[in-house]
Protein backbone atom coordinates (compact mmCIF):
# COMPACT_ATOMS: atom_id res chain seq x y z
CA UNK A 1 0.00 0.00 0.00
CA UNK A 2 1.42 3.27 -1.31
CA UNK A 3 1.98 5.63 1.87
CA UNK A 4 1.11 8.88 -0.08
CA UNK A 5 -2.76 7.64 -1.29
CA UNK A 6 -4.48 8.48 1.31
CA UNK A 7 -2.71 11.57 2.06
CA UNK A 8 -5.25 14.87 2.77
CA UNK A 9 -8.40 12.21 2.33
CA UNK A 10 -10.64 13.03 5.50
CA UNK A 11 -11.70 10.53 7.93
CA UNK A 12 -15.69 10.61 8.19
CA UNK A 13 -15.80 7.58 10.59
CA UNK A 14 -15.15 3.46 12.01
CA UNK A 15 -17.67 1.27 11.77
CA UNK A 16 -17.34 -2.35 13.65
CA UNK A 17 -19.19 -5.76 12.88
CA UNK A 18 -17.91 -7.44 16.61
CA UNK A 19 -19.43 -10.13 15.85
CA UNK A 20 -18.05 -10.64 12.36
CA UNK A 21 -14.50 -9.02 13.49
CA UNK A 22 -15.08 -6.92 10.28
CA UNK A 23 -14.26 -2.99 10.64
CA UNK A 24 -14.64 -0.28 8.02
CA UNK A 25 -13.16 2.81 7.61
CA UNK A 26 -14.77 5.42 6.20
CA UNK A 27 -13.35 7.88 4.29
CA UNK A 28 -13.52 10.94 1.37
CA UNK A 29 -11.14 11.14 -1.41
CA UNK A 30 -9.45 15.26 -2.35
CA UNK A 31 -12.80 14.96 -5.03
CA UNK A 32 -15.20 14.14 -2.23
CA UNK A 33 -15.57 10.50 -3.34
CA UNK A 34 -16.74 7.91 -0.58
CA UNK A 35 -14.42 5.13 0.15
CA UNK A 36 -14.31 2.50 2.20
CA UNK A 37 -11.43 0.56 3.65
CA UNK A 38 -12.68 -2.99 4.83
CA UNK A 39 -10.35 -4.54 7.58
CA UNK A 40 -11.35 -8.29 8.03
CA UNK A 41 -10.69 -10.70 11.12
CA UNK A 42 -9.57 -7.69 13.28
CA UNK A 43 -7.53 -8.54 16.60
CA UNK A 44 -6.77 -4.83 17.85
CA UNK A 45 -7.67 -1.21 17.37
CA UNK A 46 -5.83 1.11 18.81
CA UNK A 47 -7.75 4.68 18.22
CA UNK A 48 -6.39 7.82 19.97
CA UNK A 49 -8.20 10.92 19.59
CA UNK A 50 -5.51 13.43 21.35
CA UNK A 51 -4.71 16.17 18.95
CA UNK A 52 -1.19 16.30 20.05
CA UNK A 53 -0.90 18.80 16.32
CA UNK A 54 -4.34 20.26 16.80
CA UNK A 55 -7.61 19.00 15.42
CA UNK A 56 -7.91 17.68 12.06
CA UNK A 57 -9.84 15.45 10.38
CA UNK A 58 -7.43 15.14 7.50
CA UNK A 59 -5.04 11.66 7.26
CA UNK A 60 -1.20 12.39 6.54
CA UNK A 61 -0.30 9.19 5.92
CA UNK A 62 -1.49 5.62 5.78
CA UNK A 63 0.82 2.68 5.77
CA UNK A 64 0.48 -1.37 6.20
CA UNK A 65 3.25 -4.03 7.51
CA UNK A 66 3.06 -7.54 8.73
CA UNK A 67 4.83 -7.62 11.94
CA UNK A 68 4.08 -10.80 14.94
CA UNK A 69 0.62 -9.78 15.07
CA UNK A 70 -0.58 -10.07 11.46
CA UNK A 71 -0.75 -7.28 8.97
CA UNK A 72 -0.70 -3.90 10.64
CA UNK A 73 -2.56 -0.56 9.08
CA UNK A 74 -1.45 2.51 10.67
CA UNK A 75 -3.42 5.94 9.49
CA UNK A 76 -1.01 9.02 10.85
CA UNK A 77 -3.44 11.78 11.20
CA UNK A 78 -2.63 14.96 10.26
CA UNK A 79 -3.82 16.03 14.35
CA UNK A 80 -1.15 13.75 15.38
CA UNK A 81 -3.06 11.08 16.52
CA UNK A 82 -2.05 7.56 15.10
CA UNK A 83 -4.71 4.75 14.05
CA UNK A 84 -3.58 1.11 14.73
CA UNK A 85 -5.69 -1.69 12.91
CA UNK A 86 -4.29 -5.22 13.38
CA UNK A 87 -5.98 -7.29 10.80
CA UNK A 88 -6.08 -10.82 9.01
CA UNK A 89 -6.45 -8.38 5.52
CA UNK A 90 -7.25 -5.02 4.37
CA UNK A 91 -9.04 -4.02 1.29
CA UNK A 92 -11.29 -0.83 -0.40
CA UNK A 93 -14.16 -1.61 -1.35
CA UNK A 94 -15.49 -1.31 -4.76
CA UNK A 95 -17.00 1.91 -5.16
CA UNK A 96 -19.86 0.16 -6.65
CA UNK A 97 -20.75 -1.70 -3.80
C-alpha cells in the first residue's frame, strides 16, 4: 500500500461488525468521493483521539506491515493522533458496492 494515497483524504468515521470481526473505515477522497477501507478478522484497534498537532480530520499518511501480530494498518493523522488496525487483511471496497 502506497503511503502517499491516502494523504489529505478526510476521515468521516469506524464502523465495527464485533461479531463478524469486520471494521470499516470510512473515508472521502481530495474529489469528495466515498471510500471505504474494509479490515477483516480484526484482533486490535488502537484509536487515539488526542490532537497532540491540533484537530484535524485530514489523514497524513497511511501505511500497512506484517509484523508478529498479522498485517498492521497505521493511518497518521494529520492532528497527530495515530490509528492502529491489526488485521487478518485489508481491502477498499469497490466503489460500486
Amino acid at each position: 500500500m502506497n503511503s502517499n494515497l491516502c494523504h489529505d483524504w478526510t476521515l468521516v468515521g469506524l464502523s465495527m461488525n464485533w461479531k463478524l470481526g469486520e471494521l470499516v473505515f470510512e473515508m472521502r477522497d481530495p474529489s469528495s468521493n466515498v471510500r471505504s477501507l474494509i479490515a477483516k478478522d480484526v484482533t486490535s484497534l488502537d484509536l487515539p483521539r488526542k490532537y497532540p498537532w491540533g484537530p484535524s480530520v485530514s489523514i497524513n499518511m497511511m501505511t500497512r506491515r506484517q509484523d508478529e501480530r498479522g498485517n498492521v494498518l497505521q493511518i497518521e493523522m494529520q492532528s497527530g493522533d495515530t490509528i492502529e488496525c491489526v488485521a487478518d487483511s485489508f481491502a477498499f471496497r469497490d466503489s460500486g458496492s
